[in-house]
Each structure stands twice: as C-alpha cells, then as structure tokens.
PDB file of N, CA and C in Angstrom:
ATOM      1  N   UNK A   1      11.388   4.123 -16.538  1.00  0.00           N
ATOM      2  CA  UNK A   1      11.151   4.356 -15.128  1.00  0.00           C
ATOM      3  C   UNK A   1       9.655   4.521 -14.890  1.00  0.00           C
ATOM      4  N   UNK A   2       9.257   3.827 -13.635  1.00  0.00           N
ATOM      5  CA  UNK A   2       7.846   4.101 -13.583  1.00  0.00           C
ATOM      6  C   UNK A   2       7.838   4.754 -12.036  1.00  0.00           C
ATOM      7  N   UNK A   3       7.031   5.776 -11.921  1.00  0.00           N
ATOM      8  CA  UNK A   3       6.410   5.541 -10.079  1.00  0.00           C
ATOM      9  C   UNK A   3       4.948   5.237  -9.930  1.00  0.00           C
ATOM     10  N   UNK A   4       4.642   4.694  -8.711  1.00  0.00           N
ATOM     11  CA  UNK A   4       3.777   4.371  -8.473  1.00  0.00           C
ATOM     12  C   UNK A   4       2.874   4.578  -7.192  1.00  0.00           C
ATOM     13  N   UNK A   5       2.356   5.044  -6.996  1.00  0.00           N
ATOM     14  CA  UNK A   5       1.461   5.148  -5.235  1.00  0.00           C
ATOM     15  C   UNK A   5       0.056   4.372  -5.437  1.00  0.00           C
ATOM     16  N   UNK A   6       0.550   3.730  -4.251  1.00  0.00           N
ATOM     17  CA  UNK A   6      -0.542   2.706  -3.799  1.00  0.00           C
ATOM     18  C   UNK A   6      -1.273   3.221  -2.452  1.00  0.00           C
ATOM     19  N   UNK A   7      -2.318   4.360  -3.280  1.00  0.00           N
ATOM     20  CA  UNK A   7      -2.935   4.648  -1.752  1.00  0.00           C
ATOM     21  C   UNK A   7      -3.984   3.823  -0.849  1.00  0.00           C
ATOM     22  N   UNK A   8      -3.943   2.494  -1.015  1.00  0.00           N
ATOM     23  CA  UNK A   8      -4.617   1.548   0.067  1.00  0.00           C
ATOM     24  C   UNK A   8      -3.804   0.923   0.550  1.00  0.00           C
ATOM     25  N   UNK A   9      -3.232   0.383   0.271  1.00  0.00           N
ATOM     26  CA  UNK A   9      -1.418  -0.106   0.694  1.00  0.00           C
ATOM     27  C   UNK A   9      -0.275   1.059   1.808  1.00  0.00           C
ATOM     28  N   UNK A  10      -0.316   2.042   1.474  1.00  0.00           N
ATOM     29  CA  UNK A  10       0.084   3.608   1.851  1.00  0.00           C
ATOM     30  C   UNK A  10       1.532   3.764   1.622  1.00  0.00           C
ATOM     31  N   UNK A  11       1.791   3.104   0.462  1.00  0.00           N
ATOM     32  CA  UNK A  11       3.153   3.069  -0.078  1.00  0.00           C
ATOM     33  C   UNK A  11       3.392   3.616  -1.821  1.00  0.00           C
ATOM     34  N   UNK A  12       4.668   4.230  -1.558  1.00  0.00           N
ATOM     35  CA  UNK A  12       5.106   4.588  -3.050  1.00  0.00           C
ATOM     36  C   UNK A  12       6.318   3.868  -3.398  1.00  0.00           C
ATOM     37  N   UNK A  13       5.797   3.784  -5.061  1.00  0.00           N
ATOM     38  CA  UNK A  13       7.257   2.416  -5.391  1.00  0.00           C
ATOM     39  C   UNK A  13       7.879   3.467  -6.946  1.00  0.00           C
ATOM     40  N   UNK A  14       9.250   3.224  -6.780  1.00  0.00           N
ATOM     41  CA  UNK A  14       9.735   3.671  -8.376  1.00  0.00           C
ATOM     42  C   UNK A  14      10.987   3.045  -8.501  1.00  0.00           C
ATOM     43  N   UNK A  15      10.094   2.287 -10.095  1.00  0.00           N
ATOM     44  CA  UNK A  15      10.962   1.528 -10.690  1.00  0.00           C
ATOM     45  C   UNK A  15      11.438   2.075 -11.598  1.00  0.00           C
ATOM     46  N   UNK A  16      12.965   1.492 -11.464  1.00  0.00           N
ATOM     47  CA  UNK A  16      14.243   1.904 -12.754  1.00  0.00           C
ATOM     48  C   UNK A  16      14.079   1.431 -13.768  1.00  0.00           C
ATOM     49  N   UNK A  17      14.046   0.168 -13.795  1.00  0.00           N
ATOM     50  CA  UNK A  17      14.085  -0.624 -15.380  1.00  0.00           C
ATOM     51  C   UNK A  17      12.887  -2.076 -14.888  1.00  0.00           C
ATOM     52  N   UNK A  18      13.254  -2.784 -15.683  1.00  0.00           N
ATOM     53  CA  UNK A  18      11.787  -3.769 -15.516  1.00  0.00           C
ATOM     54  C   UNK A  18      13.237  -5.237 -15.574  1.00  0.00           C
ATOM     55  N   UNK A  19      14.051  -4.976 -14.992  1.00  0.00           N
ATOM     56  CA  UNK A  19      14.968  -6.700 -14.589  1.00  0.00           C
ATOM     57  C   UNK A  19      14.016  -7.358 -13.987  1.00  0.00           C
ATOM     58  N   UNK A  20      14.239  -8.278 -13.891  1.00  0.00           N
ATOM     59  CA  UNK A  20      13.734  -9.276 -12.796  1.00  0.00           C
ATOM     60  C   UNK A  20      14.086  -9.011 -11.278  1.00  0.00           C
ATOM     61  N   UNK A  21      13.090  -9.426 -10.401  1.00  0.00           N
ATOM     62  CA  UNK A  21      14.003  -8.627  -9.266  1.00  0.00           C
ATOM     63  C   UNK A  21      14.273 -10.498  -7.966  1.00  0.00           C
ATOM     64  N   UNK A  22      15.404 -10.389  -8.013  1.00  0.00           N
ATOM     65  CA  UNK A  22      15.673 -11.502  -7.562  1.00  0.00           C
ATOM     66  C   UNK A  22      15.619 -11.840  -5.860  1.00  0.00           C
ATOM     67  N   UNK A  23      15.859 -10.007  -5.447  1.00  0.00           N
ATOM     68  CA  UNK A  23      15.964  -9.738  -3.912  1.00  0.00           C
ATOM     69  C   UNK A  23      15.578  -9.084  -3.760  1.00  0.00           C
ATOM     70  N   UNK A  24      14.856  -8.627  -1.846  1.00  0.00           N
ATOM     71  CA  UNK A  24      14.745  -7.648  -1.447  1.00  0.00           C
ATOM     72  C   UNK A  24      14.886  -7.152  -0.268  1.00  0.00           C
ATOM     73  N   UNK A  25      15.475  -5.867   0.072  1.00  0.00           N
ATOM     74  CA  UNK A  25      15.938  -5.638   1.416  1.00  0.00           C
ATOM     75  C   UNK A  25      15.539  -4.318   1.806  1.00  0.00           C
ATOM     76  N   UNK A  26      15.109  -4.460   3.098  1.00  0.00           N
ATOM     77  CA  UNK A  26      14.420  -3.228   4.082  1.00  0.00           C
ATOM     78  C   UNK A  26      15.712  -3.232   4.849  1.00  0.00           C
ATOM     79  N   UNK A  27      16.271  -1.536   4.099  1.00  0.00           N
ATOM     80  CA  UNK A  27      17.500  -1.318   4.289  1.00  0.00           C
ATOM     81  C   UNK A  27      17.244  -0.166   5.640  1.00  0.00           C
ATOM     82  N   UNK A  28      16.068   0.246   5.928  1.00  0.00           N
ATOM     83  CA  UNK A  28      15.452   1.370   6.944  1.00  0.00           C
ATOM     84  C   UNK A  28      14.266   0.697   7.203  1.00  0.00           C
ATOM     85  N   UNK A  29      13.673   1.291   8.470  1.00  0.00           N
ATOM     86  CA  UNK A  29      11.964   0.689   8.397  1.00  0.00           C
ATOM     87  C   UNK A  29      11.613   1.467   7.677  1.00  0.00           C
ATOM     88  N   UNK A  30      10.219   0.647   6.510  1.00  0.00           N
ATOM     89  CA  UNK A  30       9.813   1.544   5.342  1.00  0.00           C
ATOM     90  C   UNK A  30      10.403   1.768   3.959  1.00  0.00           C
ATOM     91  N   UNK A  31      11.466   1.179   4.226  1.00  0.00           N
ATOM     92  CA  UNK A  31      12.213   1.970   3.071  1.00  0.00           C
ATOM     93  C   UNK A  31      13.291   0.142   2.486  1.00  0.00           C
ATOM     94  N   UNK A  32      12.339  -0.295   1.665  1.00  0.00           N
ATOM     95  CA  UNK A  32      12.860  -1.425   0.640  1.00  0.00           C
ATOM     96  C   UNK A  32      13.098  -1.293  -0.632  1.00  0.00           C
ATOM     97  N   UNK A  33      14.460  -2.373  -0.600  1.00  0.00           N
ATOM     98  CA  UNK A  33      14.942  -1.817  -2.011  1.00  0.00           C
ATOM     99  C   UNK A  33      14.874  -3.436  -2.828  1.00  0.00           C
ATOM    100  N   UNK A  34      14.664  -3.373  -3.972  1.00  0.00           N
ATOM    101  CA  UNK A  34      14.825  -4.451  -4.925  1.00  0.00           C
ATOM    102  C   UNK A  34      16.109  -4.819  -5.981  1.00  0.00           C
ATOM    103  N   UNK A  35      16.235  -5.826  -6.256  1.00  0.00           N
ATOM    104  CA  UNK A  35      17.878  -5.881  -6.553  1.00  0.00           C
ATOM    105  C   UNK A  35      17.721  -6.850  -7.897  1.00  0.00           C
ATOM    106  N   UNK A  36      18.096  -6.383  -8.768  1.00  0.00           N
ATOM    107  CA  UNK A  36      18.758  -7.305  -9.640  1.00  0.00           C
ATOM    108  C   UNK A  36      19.776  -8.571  -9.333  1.00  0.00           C
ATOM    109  N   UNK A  37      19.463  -9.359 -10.722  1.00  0.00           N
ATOM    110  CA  UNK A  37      20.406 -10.966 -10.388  1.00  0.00           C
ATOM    111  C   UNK A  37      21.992 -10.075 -10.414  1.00  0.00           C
ATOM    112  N   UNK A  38      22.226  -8.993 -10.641  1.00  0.00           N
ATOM    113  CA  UNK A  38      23.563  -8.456 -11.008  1.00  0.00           C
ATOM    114  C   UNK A  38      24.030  -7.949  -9.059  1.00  0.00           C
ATOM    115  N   UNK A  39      22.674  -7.836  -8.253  1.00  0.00           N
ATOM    116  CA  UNK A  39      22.494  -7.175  -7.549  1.00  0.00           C
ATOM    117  C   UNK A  39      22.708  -5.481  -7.722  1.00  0.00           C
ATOM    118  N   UNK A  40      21.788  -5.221  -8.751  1.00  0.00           N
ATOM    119  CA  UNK A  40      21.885  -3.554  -8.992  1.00  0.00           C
ATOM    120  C   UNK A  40      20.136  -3.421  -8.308  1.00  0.00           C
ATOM    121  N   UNK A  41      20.465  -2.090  -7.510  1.00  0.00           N
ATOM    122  CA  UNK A  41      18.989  -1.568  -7.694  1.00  0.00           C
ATOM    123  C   UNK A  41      17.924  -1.313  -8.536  1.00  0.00           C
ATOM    124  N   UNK A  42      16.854  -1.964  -8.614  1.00  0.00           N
ATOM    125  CA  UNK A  42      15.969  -1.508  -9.715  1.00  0.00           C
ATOM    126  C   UNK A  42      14.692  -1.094  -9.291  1.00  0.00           C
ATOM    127  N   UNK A  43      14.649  -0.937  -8.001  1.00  0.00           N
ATOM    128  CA  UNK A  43      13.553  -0.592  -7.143  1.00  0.00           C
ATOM    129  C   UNK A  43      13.264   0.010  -6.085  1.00  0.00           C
ATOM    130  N   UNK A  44      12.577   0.989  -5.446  1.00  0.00           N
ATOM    131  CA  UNK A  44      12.732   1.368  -4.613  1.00  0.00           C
ATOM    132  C   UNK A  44      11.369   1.328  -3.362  1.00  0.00           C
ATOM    133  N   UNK A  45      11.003   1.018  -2.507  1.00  0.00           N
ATOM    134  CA  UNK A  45       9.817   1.220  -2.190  1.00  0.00           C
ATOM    135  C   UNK A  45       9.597   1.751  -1.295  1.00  0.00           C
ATOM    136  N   UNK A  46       8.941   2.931  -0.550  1.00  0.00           N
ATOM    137  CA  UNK A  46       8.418   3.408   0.642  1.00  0.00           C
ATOM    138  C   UNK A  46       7.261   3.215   1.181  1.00  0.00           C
ATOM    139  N   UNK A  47       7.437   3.042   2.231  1.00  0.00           N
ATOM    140  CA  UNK A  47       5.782   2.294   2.919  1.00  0.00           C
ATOM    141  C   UNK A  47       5.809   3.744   3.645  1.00  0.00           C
ATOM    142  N   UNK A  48       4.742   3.324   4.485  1.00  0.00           N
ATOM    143  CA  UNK A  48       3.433   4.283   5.078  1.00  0.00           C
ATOM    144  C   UNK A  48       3.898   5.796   4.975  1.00  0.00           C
ATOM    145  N   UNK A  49       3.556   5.972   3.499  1.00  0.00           N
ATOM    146  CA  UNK A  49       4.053   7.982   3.070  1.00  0.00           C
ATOM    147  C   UNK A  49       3.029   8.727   3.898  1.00  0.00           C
ATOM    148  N   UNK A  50       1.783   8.239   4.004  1.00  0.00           N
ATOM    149  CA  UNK A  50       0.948   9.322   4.330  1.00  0.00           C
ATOM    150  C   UNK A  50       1.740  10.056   5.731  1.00  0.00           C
ATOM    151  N   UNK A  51       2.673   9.101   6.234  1.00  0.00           N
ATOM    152  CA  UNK A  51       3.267  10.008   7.697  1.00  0.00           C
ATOM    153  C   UNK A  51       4.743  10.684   6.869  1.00  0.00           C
ATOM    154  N   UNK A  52       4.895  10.518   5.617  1.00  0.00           N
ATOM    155  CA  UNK A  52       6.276  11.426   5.543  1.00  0.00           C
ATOM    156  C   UNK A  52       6.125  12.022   4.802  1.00  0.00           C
ATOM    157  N   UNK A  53       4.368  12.369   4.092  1.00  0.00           N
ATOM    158  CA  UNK A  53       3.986  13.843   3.034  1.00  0.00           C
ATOM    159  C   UNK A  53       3.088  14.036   3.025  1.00  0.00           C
ATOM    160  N   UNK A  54       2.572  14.804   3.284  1.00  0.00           N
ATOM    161  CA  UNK A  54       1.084  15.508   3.106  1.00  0.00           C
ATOM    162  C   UNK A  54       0.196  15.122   2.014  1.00  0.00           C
ATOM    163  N   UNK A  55      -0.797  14.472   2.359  1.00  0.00           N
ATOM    164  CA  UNK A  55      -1.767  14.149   1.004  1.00  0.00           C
ATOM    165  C   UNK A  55      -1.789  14.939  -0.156  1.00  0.00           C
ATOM    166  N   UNK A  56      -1.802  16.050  -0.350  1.00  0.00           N
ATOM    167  CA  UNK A  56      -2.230  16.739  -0.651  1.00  0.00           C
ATOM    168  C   UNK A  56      -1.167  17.290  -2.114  1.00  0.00           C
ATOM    169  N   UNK A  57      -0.030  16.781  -1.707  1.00  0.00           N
ATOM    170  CA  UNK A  57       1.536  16.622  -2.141  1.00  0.00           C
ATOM    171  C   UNK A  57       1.657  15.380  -3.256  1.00  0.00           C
ATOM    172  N   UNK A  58       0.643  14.548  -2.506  1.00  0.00           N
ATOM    173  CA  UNK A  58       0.678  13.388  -3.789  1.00  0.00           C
ATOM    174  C   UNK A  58      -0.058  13.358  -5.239  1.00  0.00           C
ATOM    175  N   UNK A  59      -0.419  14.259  -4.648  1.00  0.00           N
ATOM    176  CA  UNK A  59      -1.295  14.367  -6.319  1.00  0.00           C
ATOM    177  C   UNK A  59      -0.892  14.934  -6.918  1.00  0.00           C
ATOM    178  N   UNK A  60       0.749  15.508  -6.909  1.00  0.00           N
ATOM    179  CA  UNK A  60       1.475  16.270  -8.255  1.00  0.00           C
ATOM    180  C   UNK A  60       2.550  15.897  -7.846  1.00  0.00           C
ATOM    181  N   UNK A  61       3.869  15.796  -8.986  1.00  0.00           N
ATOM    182  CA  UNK A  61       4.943  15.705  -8.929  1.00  0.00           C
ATOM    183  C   UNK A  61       5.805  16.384  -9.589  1.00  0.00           C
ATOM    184  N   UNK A  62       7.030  16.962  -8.834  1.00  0.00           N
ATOM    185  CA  UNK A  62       7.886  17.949 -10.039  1.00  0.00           C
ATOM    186  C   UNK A  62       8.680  17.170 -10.163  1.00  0.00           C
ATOM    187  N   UNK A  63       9.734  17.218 -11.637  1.00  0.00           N
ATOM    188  CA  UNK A  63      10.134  16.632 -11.911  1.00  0.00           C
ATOM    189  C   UNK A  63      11.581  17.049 -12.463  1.00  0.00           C
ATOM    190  N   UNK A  64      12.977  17.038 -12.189  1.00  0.00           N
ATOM    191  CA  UNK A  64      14.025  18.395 -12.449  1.00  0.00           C
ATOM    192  C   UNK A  64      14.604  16.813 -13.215  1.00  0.00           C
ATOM    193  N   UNK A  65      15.604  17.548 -14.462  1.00  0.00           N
ATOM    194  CA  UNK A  65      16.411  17.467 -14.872  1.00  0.00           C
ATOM    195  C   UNK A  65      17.660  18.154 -15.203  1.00  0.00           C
ATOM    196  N   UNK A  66      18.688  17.872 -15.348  1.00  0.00           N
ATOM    197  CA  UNK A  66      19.514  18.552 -15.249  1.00  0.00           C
ATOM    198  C   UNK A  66      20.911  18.469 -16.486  1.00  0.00           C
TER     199      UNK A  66
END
C-alpha cells in the first residue's frame, strides 16, 4: 500500500496493490476510484484536500491497526 499527496495538484491518492488499473470512476465530485481488469478497487483518489483538512494535518498521519 502506498499514500501519496500531491500538494501542487491538491490531491491525495492511496494505493492498494500495484494491478494495472484498467478504469476509472468519479464516484463523488473529488473522490475517484481506480479499478482493476477484475474490476476490484486498487485506488483511491481525492482531489482538492486542502478544503477537506487543514494543512497542517497533512504532514502527519496516524495509523490504527487492529
């Protein structure tokens, strides 16, 4: 799994596995998902975060397991 923020872009992406991604669908505004040839999710992407988290928020991440 990777995440990623692209702060010139103003989007965050996290990927599941590294498939190929054959599709993609903006299932919300902002909010695209990437699909395997199986059509499984392997991607997730959010556009313009700076309006749905505080800068300040991006520069750490917690991380729970369970």
């Amino acid at each position: 799994m990777r995440l990623r923020i692209d702060k010139k872009d103003d989007a965050l992406y996290f990927r599941l596995d590294e498939s190929a991604i054959v599709e993609s669908e903006e299932v919300q505004p902002g909010v695209i998902l990437d699909f395997d040839k199986e059509g499984r999710v392997v991607g997730v992407e959010f556009l313009g975060i700076k309006a749905r988290i505080p800068e300040e928020e991006l520069t750490s991440f917690q991380f729970q397991t369970g």
